[in-house]
C-alpha atoms as a PDB file:
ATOM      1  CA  UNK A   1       0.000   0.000   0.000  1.00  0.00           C
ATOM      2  CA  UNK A   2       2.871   2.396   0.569  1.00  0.00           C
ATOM      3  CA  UNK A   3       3.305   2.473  -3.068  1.00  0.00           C
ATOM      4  CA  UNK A   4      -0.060   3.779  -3.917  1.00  0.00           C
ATOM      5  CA  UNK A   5      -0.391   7.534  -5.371  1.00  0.00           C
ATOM      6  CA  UNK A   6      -2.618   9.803  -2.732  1.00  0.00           C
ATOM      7  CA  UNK A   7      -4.800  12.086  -3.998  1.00  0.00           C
ATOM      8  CA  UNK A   8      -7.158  14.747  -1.879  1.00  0.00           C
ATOM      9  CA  UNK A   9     -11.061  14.550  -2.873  1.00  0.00           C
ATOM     10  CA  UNK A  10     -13.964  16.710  -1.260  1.00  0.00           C
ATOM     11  CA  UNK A  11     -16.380  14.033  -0.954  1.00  0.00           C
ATOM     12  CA  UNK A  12     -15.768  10.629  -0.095  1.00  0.00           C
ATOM     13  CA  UNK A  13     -18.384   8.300   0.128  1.00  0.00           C
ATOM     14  CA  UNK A  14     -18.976   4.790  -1.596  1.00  0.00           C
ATOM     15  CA  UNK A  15     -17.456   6.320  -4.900  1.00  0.00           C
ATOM     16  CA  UNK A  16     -15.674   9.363  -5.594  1.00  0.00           C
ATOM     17  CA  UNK A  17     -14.321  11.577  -8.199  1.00  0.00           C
ATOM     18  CA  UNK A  18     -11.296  13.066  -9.346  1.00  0.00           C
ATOM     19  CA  UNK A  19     -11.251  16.790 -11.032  1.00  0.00           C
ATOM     20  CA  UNK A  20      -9.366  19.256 -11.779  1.00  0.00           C
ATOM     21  CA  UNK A  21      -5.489  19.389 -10.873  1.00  0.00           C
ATOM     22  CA  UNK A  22      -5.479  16.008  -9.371  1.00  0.00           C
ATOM     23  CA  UNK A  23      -7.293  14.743 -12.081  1.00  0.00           C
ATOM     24  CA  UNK A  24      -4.816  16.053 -14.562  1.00  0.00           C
ATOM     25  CA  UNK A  25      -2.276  14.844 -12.474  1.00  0.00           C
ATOM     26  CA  UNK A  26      -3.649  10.965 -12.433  1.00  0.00           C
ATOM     27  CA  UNK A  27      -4.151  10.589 -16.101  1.00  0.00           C
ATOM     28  CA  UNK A  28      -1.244  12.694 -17.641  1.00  0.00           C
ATOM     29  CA  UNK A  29       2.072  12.778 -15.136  1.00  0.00           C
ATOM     30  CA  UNK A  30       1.385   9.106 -13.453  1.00  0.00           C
ATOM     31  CA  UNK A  31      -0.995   7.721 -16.661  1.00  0.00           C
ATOM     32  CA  UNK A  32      -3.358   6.006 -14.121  1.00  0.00           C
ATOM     33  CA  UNK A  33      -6.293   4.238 -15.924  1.00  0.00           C
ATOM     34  CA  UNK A  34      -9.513   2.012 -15.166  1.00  0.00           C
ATOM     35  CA  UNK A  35      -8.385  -0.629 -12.779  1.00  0.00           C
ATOM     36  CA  UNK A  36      -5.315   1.172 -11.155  1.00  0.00           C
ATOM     37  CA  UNK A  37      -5.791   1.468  -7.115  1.00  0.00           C
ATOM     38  CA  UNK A  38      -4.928   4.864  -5.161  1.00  0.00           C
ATOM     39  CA  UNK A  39      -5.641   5.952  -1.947  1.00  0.00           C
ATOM     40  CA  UNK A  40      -8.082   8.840  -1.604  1.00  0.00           C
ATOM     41  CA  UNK A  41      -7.880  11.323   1.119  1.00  0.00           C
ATOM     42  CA  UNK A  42     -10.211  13.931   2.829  1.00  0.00           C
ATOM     43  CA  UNK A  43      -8.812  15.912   4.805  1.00  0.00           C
ATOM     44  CA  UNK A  44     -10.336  14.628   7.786  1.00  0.00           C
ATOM     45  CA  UNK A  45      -6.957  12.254   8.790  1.00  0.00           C
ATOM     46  CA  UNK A  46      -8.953   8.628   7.054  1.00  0.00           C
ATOM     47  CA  UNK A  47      -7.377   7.104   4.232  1.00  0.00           C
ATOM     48  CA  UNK A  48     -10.074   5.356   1.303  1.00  0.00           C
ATOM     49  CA  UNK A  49      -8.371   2.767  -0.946  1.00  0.00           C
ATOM     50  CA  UNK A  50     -10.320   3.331  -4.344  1.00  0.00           C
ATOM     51  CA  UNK A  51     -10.071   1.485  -7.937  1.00  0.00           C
ATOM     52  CA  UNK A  52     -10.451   4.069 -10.639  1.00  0.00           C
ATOM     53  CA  UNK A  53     -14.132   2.788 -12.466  1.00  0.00           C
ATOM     54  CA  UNK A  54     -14.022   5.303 -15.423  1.00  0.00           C
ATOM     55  CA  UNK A  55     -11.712   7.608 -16.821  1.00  0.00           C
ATOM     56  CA  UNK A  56     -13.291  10.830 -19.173  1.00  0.00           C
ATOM     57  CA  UNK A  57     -12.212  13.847 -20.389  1.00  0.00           C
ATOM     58  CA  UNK A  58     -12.285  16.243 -17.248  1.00  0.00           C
ATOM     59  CA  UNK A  59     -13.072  13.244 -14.626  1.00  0.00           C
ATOM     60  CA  UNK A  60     -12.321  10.251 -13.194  1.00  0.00           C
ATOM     61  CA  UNK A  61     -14.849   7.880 -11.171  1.00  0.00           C
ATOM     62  CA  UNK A  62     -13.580   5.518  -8.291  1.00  0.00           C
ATOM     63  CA  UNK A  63     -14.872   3.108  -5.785  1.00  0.00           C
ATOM     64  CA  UNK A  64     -14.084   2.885  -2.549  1.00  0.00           C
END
């Protein structure tokens, strides 16, 4: 697990999604796609391991 990218979401609940900068960041600097794991957090000190579901042009979907 320590090798798992973090990334920090606003909402966490049975899914999530990734937008913006950290979105960006997952598809074009690490090239993460449907199936890769990461570790979401929220700012509230709980980690969420997630498997990215989708992958579109501005978003990506995960499950917790």
């Amino acid at each position: 697990m320590a090798g798992l990218k973090r990334f920090l979401v606003e909402n966490i609940g049975e899914s999530a999604e990734l937008t913006g900068e950290e979105f960006e960041h997952a598809k074009n600097v690490l090239r993460l796609s449907v199936g890769d794991e990461v570790i979401l957090l929220d700012n509230s000190g709980k980690e969420y391991t997630a498997v990215i579901t989708t992958v579109e042009k501005k978003r990506m979907s995960l499950n917790i």
